[in-house]
Protein backbone atom coordinates (compact mmCIF):
# COMPACT_ATOMS: atom_id res chain seq x y z
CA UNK A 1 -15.74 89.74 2.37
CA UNK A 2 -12.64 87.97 4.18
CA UNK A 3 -11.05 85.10 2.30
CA UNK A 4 -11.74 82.14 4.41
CA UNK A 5 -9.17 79.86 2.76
CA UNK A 6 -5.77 79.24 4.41
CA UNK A 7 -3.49 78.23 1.81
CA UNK A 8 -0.50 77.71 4.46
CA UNK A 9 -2.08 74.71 6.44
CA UNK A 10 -1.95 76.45 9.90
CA UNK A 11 -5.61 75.10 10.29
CA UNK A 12 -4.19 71.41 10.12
CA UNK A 13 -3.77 71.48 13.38
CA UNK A 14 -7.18 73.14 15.10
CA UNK A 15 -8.81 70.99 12.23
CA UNK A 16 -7.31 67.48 13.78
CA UNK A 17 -8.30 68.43 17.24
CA UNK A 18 -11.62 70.38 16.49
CA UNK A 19 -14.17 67.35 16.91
CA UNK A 20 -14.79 64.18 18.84
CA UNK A 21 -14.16 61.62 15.47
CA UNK A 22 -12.25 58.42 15.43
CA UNK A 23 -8.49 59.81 13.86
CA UNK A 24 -9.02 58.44 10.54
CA UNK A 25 -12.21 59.62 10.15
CA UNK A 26 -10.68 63.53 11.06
CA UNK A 27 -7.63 63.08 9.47
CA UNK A 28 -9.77 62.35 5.93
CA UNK A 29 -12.27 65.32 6.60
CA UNK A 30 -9.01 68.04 6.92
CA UNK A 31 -7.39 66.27 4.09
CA UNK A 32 -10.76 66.85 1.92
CA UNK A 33 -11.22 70.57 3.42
CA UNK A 34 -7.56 71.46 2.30
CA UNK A 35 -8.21 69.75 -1.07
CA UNK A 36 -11.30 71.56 -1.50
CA UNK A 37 -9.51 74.94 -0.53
CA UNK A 38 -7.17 74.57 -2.99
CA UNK A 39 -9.12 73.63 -5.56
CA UNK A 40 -10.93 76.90 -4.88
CA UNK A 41 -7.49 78.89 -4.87
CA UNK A 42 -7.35 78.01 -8.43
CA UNK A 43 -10.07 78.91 -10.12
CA UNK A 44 -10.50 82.28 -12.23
CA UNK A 45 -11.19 85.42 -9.86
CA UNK A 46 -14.32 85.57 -10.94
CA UNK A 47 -15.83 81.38 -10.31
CA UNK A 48 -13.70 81.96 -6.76
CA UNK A 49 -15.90 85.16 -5.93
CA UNK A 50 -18.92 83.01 -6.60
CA UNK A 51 -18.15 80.03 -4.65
CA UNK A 52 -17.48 81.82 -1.45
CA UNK A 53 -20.30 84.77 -1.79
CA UNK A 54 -22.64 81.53 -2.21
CA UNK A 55 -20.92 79.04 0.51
CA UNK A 56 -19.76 81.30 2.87
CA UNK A 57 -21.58 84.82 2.79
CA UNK A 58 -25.04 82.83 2.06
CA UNK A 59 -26.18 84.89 -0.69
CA UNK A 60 -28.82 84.01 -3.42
CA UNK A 61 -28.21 83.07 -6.72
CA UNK A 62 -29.88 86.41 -7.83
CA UNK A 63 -27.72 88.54 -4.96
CA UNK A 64 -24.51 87.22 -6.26
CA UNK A 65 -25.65 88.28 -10.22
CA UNK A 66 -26.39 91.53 -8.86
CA UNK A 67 -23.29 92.04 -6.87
CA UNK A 68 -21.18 90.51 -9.79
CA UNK A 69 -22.68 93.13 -12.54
């Protein structure tokens, strides 16, 4: 599993550009994302593992308690 968050804001950029919303509208949904991401950067090892298996790899409840045992 590859660590989707970018803790060093180089996504700002590709994030502000990446789709056709009015600039305020962007601006607050990259502002969220990197709020989000850091939030997750802080959490235990453990609650971080979780989050992304579930969010980003798609797994089950019941596949993440088996890959977590």
């Amino acid at each position: 599993m590859t660590n989707p968050i970018n803790s060093d804001y180089s996504d700002l950029k590709e994030c502000v550009i990446a789709e056709n919303k009015r600039p305020d509208e962007n601006t607050l949904a990259c502002e969220l994302k990197m709020k989000i991401n850091r939030a997750i950067e802080d959490l235990p090892e453990l609650f971080k593992t979780i989050i992304l298996l579930r969010e980003i790899d798609g797994l089950s409840y019941e596949e993440i308690a088996n890959r977590i045992k």
